[in-house]
PDB file of N, CA and C in Angstrom:
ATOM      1  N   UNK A   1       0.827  -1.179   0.000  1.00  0.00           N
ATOM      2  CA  UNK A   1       0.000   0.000   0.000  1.00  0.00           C
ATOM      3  C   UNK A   1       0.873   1.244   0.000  1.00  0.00           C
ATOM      4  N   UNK A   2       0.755   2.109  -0.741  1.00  0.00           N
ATOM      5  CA  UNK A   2       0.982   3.635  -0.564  1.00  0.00           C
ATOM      6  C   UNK A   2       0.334   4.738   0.331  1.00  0.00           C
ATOM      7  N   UNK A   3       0.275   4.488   1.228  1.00  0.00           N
ATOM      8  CA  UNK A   3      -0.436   5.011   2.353  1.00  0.00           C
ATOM      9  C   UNK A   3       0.758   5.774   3.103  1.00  0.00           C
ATOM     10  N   UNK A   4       0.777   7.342   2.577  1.00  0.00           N
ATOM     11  CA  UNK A   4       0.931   8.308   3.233  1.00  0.00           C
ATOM     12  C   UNK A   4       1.087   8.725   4.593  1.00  0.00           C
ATOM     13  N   UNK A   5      -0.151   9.059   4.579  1.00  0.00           N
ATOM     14  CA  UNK A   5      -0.979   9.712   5.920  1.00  0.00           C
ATOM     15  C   UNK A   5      -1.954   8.845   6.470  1.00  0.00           C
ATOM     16  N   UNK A   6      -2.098   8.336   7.708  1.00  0.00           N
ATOM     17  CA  UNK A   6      -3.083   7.661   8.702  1.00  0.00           C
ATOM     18  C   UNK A   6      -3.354   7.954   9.804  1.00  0.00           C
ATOM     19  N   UNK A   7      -5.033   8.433   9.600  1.00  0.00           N
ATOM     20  CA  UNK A   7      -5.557   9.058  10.904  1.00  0.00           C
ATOM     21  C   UNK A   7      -6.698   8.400  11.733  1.00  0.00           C
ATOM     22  N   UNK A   8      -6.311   7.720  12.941  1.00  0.00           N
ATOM     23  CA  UNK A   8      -6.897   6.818  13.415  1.00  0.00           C
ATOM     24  C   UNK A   8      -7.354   7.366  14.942  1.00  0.00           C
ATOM     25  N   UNK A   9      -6.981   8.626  14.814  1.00  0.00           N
ATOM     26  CA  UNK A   9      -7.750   9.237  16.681  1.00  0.00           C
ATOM     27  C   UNK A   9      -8.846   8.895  16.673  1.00  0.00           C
ATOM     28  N   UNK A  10      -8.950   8.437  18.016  1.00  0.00           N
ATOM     29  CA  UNK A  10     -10.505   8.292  18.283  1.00  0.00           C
ATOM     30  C   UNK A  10     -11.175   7.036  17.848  1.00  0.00           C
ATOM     31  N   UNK A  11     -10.405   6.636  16.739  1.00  0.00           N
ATOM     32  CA  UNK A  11     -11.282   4.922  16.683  1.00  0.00           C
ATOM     33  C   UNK A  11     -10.858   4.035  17.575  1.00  0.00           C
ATOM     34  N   UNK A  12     -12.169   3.960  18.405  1.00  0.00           N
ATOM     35  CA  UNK A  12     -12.045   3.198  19.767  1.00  0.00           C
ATOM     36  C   UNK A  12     -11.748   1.522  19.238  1.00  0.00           C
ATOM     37  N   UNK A  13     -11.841   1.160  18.163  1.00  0.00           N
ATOM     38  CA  UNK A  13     -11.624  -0.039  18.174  1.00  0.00           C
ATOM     39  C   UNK A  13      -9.957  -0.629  17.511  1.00  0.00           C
ATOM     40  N   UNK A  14      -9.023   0.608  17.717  1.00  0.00           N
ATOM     41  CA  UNK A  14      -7.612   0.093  17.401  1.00  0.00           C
ATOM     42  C   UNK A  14      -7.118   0.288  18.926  1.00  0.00           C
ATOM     43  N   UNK A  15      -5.959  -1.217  18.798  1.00  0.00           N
ATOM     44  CA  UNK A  15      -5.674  -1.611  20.122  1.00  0.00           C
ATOM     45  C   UNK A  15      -4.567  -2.229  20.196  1.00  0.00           C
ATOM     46  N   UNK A  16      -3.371  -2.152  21.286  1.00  0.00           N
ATOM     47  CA  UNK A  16      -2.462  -2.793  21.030  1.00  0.00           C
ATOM     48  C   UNK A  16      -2.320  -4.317  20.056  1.00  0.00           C
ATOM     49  N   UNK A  17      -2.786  -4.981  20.131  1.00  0.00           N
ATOM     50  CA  UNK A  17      -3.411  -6.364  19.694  1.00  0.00           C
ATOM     51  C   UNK A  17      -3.597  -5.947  18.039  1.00  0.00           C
ATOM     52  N   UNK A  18      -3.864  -4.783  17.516  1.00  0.00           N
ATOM     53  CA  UNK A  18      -3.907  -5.023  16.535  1.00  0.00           C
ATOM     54  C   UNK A  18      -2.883  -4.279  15.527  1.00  0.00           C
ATOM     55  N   UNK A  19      -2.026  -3.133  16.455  1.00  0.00           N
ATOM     56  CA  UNK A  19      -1.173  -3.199  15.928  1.00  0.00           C
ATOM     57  C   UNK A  19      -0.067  -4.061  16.541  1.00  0.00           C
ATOM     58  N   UNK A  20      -0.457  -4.733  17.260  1.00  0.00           N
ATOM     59  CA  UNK A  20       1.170  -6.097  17.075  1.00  0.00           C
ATOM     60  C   UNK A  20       1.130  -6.913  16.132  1.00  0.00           C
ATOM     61  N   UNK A  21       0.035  -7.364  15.756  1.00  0.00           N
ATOM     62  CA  UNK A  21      -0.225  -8.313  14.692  1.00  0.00           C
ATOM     63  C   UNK A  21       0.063  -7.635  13.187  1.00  0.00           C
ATOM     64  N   UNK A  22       0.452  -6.512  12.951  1.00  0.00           N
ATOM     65  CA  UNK A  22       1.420  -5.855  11.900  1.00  0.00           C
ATOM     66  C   UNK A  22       0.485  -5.391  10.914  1.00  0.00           C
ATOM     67  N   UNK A  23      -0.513  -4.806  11.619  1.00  0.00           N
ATOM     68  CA  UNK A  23      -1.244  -4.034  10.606  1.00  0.00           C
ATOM     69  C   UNK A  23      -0.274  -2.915   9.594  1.00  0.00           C
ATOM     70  N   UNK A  24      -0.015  -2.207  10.660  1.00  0.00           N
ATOM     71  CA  UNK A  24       0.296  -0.820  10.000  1.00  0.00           C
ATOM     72  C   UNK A  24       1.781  -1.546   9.075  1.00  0.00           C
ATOM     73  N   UNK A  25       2.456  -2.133   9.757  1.00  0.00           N
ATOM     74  CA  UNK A  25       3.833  -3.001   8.669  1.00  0.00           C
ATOM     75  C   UNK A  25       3.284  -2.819   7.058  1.00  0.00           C
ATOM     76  N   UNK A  26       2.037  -2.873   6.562  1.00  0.00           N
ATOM     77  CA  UNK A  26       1.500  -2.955   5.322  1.00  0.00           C
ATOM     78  C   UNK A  26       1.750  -1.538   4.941  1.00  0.00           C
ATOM     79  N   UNK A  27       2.093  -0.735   5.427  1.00  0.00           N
ATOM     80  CA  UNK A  27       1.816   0.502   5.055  1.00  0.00           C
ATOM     81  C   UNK A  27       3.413   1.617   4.901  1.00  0.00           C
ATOM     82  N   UNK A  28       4.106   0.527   4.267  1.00  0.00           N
ATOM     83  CA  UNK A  28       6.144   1.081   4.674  1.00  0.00           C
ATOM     84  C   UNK A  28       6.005   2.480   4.497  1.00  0.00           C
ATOM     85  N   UNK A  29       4.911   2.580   3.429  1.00  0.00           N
ATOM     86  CA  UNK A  29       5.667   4.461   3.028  1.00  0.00           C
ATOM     87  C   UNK A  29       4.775   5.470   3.935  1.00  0.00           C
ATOM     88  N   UNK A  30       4.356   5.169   4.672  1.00  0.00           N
ATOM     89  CA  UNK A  30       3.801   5.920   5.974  1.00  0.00           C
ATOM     90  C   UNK A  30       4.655   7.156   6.802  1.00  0.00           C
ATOM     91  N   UNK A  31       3.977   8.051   6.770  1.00  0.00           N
ATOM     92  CA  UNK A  31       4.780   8.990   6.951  1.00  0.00           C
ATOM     93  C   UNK A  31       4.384  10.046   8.452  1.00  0.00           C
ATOM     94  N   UNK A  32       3.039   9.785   7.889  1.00  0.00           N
ATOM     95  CA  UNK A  32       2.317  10.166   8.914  1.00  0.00           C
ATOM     96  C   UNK A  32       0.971   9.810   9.845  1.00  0.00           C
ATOM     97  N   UNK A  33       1.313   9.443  11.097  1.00  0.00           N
ATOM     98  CA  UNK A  33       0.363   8.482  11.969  1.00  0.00           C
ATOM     99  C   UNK A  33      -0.638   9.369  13.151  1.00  0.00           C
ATOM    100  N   UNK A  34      -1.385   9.238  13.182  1.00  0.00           N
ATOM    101  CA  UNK A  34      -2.283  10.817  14.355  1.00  0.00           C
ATOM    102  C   UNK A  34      -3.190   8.989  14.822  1.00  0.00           C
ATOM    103  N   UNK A  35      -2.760   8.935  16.207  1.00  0.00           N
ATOM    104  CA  UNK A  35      -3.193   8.055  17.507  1.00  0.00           C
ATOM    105  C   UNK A  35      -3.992   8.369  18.662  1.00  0.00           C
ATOM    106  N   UNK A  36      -4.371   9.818  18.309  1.00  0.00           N
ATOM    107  CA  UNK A  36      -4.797  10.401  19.764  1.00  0.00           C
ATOM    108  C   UNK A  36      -6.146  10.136  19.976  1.00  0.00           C
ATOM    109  N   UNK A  37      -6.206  10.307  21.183  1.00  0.00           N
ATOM    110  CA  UNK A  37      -7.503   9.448  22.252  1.00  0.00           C
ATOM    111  C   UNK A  37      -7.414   8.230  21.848  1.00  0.00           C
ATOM    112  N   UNK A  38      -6.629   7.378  21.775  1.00  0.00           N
ATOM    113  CA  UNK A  38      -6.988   5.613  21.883  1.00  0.00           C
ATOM    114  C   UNK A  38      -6.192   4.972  23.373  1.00  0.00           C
ATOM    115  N   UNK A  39      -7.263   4.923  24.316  1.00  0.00           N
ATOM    116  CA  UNK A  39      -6.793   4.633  25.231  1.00  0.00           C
ATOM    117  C   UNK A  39      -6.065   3.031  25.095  1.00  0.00           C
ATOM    118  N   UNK A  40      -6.263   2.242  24.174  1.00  0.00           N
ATOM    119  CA  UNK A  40      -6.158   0.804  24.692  1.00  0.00           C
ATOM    120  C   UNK A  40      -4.984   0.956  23.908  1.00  0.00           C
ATOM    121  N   UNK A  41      -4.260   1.656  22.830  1.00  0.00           N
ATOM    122  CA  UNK A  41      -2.837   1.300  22.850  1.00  0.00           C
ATOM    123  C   UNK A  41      -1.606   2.112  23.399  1.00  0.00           C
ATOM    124  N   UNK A  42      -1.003   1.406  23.715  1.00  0.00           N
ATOM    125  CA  UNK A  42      -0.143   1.815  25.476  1.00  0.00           C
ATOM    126  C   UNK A  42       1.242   1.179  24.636  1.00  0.00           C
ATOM    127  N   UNK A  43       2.426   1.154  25.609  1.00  0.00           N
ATOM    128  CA  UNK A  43       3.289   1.077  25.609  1.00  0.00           C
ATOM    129  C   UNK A  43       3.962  -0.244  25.069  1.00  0.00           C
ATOM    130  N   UNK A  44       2.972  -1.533  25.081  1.00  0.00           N
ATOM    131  CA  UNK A  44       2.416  -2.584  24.370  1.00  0.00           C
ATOM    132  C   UNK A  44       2.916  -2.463  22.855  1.00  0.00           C
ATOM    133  N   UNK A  45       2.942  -1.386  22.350  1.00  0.00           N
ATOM    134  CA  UNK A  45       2.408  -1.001  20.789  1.00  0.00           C
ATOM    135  C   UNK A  45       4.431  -0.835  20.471  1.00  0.00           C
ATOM    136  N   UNK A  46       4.553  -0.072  20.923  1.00  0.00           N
ATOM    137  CA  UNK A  46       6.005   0.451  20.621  1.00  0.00           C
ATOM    138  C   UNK A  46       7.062  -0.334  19.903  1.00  0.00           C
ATOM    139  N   UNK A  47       7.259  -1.458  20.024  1.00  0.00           N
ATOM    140  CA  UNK A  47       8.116  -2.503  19.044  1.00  0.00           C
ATOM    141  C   UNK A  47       7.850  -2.306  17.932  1.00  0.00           C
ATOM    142  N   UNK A  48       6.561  -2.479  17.647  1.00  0.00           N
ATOM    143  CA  UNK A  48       5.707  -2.260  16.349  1.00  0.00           C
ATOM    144  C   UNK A  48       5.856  -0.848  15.540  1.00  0.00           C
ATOM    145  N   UNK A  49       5.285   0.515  16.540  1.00  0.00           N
ATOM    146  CA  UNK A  49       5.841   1.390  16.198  1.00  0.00           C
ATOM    147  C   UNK A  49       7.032   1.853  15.367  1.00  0.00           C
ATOM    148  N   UNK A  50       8.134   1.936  16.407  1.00  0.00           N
ATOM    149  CA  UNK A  50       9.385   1.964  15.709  1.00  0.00           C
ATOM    150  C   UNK A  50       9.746   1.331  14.536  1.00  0.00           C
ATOM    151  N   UNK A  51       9.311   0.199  14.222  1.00  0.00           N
ATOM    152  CA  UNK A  51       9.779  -0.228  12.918  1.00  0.00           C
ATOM    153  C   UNK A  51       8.959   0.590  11.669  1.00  0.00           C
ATOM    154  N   UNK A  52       8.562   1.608  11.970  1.00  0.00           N
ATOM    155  CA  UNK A  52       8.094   2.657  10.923  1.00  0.00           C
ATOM    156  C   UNK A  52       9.251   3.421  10.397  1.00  0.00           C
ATOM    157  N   UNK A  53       9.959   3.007   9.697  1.00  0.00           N
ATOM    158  CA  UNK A  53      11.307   3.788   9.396  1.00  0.00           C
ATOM    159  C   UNK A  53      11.190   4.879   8.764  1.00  0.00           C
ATOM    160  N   UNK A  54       9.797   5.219   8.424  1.00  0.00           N
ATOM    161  CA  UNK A  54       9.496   6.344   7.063  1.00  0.00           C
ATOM    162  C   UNK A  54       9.089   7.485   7.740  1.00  0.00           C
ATOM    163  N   UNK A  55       8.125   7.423   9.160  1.00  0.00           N
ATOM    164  CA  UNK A  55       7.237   8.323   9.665  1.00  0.00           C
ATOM    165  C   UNK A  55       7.936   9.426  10.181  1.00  0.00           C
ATOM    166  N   UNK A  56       7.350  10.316  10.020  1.00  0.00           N
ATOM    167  CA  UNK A  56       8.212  11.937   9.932  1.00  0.00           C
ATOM    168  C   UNK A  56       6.989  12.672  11.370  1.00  0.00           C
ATOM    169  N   UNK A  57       6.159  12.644  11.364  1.00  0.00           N
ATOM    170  CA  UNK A  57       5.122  12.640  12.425  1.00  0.00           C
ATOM    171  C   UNK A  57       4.177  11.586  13.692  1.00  0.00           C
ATOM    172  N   UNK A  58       3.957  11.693  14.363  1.00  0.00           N
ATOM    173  CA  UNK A  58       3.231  10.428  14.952  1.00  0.00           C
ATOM    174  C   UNK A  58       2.480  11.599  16.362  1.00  0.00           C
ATOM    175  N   UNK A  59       0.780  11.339  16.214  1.00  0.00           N
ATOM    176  CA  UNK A  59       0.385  12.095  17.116  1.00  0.00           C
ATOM    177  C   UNK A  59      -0.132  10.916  18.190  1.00  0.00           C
ATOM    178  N   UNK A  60       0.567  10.790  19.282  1.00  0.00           N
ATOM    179  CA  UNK A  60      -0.280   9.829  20.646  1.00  0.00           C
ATOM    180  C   UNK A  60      -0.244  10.466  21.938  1.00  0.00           C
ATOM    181  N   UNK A  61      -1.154  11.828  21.839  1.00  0.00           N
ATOM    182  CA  UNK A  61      -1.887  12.333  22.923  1.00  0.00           C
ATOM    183  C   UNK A  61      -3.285  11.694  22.983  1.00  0.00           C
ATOM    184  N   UNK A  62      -2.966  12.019  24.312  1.00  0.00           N
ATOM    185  CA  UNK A  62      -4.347  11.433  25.039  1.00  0.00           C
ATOM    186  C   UNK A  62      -5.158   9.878  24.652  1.00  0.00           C
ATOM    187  N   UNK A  63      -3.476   9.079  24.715  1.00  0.00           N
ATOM    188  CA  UNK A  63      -3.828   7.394  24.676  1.00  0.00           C
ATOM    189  C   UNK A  63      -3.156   6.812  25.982  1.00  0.00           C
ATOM    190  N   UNK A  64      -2.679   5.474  25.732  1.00  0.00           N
ATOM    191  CA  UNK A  64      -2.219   4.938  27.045  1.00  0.00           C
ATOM    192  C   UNK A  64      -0.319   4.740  27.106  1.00  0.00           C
ATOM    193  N   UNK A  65       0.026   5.274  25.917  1.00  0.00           N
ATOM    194  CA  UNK A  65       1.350   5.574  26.148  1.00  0.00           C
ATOM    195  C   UNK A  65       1.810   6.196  26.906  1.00  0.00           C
ATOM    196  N   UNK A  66       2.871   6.325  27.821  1.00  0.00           N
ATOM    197  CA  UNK A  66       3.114   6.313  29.080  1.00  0.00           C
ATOM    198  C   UNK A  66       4.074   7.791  28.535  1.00  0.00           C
ATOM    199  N   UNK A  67       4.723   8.494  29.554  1.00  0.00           N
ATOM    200  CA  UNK A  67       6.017   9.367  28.751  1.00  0.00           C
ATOM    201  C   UNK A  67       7.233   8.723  28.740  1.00  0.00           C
ATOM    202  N   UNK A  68       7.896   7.418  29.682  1.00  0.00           N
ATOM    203  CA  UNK A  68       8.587   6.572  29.451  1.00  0.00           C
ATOM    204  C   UNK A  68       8.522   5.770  27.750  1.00  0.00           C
ATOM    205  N   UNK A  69       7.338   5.498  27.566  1.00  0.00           N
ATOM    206  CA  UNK A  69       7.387   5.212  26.153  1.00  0.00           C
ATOM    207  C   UNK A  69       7.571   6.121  24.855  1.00  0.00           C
ATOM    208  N   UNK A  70       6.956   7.768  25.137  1.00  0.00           N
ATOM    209  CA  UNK A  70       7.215   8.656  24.474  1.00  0.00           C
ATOM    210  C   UNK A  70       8.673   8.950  23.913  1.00  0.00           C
ATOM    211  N   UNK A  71       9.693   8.890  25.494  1.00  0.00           N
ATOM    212  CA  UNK A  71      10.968   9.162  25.250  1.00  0.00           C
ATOM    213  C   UNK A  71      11.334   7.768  24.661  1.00  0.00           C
ATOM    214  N   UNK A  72      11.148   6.895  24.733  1.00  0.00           N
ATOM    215  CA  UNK A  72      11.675   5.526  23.920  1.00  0.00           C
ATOM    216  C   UNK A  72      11.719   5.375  22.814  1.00  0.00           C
ATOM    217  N   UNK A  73      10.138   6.304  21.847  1.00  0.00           N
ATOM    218  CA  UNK A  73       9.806   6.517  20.777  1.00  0.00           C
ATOM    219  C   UNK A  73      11.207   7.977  20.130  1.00  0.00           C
ATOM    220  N   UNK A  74      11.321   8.557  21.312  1.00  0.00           N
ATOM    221  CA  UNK A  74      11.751   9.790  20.582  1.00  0.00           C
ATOM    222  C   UNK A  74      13.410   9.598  20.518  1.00  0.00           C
ATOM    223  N   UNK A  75      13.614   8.546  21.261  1.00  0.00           N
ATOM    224  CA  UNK A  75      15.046   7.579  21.385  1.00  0.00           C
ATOM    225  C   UNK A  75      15.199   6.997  20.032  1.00  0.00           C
ATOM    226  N   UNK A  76      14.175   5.898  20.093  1.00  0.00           N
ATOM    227  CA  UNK A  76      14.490   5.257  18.433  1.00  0.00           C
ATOM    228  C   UNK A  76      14.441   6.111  17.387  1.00  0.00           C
ATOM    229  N   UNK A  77      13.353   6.743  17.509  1.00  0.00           N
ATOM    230  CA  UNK A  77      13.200   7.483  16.119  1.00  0.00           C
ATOM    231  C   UNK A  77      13.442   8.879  16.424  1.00  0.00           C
ATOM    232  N   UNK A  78      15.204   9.336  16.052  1.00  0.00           N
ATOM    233  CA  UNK A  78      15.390  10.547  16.335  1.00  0.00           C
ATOM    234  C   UNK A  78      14.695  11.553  15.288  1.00  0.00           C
ATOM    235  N   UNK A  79      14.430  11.275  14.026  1.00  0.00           N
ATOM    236  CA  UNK A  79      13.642  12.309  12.837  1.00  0.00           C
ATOM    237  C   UNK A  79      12.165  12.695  12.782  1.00  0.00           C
ATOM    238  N   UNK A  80      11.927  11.311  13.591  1.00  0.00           N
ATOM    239  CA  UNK A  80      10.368  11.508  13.716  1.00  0.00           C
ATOM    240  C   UNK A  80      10.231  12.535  14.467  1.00  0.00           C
ATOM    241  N   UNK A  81       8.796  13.175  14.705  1.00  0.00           N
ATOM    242  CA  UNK A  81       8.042  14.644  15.701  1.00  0.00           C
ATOM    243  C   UNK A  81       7.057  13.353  16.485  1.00  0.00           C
ATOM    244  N   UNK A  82       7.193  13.513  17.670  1.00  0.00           N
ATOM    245  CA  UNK A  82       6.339  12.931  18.140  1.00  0.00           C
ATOM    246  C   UNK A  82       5.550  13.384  19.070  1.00  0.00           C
ATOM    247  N   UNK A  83       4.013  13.592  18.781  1.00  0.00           N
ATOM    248  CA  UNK A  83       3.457  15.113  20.017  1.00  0.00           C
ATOM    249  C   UNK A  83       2.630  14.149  20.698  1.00  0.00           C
ATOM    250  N   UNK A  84       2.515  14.507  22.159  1.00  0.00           N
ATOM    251  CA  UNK A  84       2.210  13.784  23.358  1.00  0.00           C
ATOM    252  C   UNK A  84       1.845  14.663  23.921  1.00  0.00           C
TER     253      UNK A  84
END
């Protein structure tokens, strides 16, 4: 898939569980990810995350990512913006 941009705030039904199972992996040229308000993916998610080598943005305010995971995110992926 050529999938850009993905905006998934607020859909209560994405959840750690479904991005471990490598949804978003389908989507390499991803650049940009907006996560906010999904409480059920948390810190769980982050393995998965990071292997986004492309993403230049990633919004996960007001989910269950922790700020320990924020800085982990902003560790691996020094290019990415990551707003929390």
């Amino acid at each position: 898939m050529n999938v850009e941009q993905l905006g998934l705030s607020y859909c209560v039904g994405v959840t750690d569980r479904g991005i471990q199972r490598g949804a978003l992996q389908r989507m390499p040229q991803l650049k940009r990810l907006a996560l906010r308000g999904l409480k059920q993916v948390t810190d769980a998610s982050l393995d998965e995350l990071v292997k986004l080598t492309r993403l230049e943005h990633i919004n996960i305010r007001q989910n269950g990512i922790t700020e320990a995971g924020c800085d982990r995110l902003r560790q691996a992926m020094p290019k990415t913006v990551v707003f929390k």
